[in-house]
Protein backbone atom coordinates (compact mmCIF):
# COMPACT_ATOMS: atom_id res chain seq x y z
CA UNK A 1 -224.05 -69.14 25.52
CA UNK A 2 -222.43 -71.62 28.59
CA UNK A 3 -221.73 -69.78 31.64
CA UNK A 4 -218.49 -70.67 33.48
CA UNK A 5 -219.01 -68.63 36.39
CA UNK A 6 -216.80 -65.79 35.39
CA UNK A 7 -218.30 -61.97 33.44
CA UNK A 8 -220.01 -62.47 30.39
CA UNK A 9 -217.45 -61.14 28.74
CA UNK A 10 -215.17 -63.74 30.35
CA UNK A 11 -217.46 -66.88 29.42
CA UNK A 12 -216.62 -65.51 25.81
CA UNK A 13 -213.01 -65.24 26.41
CA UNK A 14 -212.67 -68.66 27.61
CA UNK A 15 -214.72 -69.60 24.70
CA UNK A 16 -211.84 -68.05 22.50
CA UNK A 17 -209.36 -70.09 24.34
CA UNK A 18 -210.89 -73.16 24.00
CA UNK A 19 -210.56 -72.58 19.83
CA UNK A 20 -207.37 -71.26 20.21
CA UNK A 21 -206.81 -74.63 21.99
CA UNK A 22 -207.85 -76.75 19.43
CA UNK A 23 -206.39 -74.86 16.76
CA UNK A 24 -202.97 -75.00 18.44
CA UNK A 25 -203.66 -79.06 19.04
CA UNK A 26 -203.04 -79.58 15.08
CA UNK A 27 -200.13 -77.39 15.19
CA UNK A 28 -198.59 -78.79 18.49
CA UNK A 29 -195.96 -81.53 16.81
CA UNK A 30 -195.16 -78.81 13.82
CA UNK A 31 -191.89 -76.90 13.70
CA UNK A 32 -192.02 -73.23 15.34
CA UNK A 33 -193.92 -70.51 13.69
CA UNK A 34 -195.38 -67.08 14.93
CA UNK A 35 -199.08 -69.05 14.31
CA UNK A 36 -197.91 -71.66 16.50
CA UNK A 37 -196.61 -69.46 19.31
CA UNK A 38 -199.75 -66.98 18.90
CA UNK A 39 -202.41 -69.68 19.46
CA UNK A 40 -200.24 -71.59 22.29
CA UNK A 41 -200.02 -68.30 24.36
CA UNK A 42 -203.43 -67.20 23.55
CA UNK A 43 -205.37 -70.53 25.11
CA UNK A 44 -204.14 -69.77 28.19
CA UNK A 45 -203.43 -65.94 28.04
CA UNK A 46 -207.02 -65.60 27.55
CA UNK A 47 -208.03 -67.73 30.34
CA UNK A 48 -205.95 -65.15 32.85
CA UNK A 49 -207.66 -62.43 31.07
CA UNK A 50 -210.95 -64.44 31.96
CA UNK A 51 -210.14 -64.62 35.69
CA UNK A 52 -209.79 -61.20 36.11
CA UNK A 53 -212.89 -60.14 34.86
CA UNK A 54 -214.54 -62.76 36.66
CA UNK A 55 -213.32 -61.70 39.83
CA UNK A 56 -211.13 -64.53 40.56
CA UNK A 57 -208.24 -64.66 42.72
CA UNK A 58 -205.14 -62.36 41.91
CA UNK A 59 -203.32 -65.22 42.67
CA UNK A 60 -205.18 -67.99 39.61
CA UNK A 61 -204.81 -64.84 37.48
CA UNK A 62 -201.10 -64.25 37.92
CA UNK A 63 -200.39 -68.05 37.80
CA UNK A 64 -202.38 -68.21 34.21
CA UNK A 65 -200.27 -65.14 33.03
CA UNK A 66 -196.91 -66.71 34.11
CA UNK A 67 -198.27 -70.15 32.35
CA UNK A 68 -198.83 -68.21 29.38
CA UNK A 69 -195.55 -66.79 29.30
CA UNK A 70 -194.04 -70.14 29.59
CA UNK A 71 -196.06 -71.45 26.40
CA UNK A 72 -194.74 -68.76 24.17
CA UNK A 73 -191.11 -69.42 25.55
CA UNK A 74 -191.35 -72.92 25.34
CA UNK A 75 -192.88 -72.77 21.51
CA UNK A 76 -189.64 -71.24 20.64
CA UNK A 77 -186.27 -72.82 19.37
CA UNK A 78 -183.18 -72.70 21.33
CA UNK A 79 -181.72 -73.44 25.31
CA UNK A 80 -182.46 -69.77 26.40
CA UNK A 81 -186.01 -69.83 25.17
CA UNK A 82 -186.18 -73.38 26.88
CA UNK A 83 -184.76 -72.13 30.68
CA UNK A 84 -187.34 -68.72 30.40
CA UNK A 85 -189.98 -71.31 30.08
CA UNK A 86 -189.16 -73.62 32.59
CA UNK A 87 -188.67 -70.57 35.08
CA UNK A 88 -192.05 -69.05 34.31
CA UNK A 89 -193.67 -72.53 34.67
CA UNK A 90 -191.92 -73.14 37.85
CA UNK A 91 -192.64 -69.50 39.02
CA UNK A 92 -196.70 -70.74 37.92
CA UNK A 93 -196.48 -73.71 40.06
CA UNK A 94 -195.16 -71.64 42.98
CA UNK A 95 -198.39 -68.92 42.89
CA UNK A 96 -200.77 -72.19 42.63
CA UNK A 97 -199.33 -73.54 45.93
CA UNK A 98 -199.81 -70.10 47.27
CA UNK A 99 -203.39 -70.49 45.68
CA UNK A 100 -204.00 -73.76 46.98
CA UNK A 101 -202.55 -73.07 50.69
CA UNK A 102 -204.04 -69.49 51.02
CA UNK A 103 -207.68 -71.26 50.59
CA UNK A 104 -209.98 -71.23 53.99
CA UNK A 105 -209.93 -75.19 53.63
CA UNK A 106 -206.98 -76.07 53.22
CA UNK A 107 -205.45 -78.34 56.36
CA UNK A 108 -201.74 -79.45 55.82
CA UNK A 109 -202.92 -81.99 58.38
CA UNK A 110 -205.01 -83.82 55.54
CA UNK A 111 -201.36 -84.88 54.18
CA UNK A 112 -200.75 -86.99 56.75
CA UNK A 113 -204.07 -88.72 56.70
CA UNK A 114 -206.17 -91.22 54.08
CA UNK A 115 -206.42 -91.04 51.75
CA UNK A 116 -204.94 -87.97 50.64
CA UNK A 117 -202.12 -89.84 52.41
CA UNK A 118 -201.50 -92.52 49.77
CA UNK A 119 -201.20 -89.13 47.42
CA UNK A 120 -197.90 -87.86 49.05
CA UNK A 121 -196.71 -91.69 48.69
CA UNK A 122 -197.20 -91.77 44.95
CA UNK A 123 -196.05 -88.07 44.52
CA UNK A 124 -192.44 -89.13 46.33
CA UNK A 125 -192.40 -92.18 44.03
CA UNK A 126 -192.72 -90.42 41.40
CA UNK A 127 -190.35 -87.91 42.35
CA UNK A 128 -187.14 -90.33 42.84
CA UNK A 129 -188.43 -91.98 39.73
CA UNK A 130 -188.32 -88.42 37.91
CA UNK A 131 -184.80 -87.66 39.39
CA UNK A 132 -182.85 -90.75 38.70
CA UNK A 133 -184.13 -91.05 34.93
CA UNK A 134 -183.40 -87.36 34.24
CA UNK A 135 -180.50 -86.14 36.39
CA UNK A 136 -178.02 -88.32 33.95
CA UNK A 137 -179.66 -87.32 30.88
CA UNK A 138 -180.32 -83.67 31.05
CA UNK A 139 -176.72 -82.53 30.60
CA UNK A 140 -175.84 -78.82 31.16
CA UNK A 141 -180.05 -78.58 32.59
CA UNK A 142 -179.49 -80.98 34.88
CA UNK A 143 -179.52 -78.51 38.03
CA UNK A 144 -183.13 -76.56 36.55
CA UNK A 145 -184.91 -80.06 35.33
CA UNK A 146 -183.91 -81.16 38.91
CA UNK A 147 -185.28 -78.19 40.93
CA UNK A 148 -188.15 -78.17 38.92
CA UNK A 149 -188.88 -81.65 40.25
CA UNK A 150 -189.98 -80.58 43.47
CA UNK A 151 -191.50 -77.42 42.82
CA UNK A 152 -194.64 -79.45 40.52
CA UNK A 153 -194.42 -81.82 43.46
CA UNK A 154 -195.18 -79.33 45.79
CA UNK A 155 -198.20 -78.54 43.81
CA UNK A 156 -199.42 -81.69 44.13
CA UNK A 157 -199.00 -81.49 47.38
CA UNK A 158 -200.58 -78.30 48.48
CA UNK A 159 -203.71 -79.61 46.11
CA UNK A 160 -204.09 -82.41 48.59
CA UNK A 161 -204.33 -80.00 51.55
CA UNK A 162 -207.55 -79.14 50.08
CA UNK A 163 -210.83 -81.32 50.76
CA UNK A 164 -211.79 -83.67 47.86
CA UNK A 165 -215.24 -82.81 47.74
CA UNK A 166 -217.74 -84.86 45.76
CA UNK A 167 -218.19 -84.33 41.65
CA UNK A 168 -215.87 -82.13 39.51
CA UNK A 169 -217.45 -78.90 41.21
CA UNK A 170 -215.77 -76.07 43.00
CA UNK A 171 -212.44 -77.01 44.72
CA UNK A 172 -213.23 -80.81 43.95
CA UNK A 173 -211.49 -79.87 40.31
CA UNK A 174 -208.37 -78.45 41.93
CA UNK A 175 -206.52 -82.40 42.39
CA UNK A 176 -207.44 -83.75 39.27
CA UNK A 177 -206.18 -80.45 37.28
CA UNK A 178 -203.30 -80.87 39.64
CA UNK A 179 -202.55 -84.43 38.36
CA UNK A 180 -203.11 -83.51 34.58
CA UNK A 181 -200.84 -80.65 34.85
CA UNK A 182 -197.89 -83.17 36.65
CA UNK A 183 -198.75 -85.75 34.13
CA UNK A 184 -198.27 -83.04 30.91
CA UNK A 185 -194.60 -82.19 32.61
CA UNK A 186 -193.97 -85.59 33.40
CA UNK A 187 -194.85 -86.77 30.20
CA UNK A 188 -192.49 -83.61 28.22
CA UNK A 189 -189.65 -84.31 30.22
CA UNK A 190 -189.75 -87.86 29.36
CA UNK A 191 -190.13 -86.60 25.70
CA UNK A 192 -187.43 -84.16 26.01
CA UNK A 193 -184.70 -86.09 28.05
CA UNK A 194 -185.11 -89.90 27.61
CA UNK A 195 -186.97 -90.62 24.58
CA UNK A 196 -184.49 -90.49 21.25
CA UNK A 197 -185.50 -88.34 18.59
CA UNK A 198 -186.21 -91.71 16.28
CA UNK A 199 -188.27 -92.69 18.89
CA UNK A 200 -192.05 -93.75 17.66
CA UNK A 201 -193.52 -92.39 20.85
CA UNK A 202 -192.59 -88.76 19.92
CA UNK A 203 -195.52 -89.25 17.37
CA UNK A 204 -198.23 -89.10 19.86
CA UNK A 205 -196.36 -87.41 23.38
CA UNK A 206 -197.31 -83.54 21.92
CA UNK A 207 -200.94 -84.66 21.65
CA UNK A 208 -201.11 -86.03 25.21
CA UNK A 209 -199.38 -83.00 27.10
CA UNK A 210 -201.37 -80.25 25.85
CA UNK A 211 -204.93 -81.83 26.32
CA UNK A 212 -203.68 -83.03 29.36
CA UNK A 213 -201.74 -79.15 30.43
CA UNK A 214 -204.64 -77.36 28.84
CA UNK A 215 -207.37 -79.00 30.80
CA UNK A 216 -205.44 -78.54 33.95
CA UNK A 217 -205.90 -74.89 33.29
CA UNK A 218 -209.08 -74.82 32.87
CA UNK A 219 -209.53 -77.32 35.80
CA UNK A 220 -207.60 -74.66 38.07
CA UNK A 221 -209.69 -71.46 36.04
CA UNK A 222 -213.43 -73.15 37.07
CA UNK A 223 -212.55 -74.23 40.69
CA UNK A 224 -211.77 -70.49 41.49
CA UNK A 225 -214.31 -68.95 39.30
């Protein structure tokens, strides 16, 4: 059996994730169903499960947990379901930048500095980009989707505090699971607020956040582990 760097009983919980994963990858574009919520909250429950028996920060296992929570909120119908989500996610993104900031090498000076530099340009690109396209299309959400906005910026951000290493080892995986977790909200507001519900994109959109949300889990579960 692979070892991931957490207990052995943790390499085969992540194992478990990884088909619960897959399994909710075919479901993903389907209407809600208890399956469908089950194996969303279970790829990533089991991954916080993981972290704590590998010994891994409090912090990577709380912000799994409150990820989890989001996927079974956000894998239900209706607006209440929809704001839990979004406030466990954001709550998630806020205990990463505490992650990401509470690490020995993290520098906020690195911000300021190339190339981690150009990063902050394209994060504050994308974040007016984000806000004008939304804010008149989100309706009665408008003030969440907005505050959210900064909040997965800020993760960005606090990821680029951190040194970029060489290789996808250690805290070198901590930016690019960064990026792929933006890129999966990014890519679900887009599919929630601007595309039409004719639109052909929608085909394809549920297939590229959750590989890309998924993986930045497990990105963010192996740096710390």
């Amino acid at each position: 059996m692979p070892s991931f760097g957490s207990s052995p009983v943790g390499d085969v919980l992540i194992l478990a994730a990884a088909l619960a994963a897959l399994l909710y990858l075919g479901l993903t574009a389907r209407p809600p169903t208890a399956l469908r919520s089950v194996t969303k909250t279970l790829a990533v429950l089991l991954l916080a499960v993981a972290a704590w028996m590998g010994g891994g920060p409090l912090l990577l296992t709380l912000a799994l947990g409150l990820c989890a929570v989001g996927d079974f909120c956000l894998s239900r119908d209706g607006e209440s379901a929809f704001m839990a989500g979004v406030g466990a996610f954001a709550a998630g993104h806020l205990v990463y930048i505490f992650l990401f900031l509470g690490q020995e090498s993290s520098d906020l000076a690195r911000v300021v500095q190339l190339p981690q530099l150009v990063g902050v340009l394209v994060l504050a690109v994308a974040g007016l980009a984000m806000a004008r396209l939304l804010a008149p299309r989100a309706g009665a959400l408008k003030g969440p989707v907005l505050a959210y906005v900064p909040i997965i910026l800020g993760m960005g951000l606090a990821a680029l505090t951190l040194p970029l290493g060489l290789g996808l080892t250690g805290l070198a995986l901590v930016l690019p699971a960064a990026v792929a977790f933006m890129a999966s909200d990014i890519v679900l507001a887009f599919e929630t607020f601007v595309l039409g519900e004719d639109h052909p994109a929608r085909r394809i959109t549920p297939y590229v956040v959750w590989p890309l949300y998924w993986g930045a889990q497990v990105g963010f579960l192996l740096a710390f582990l």
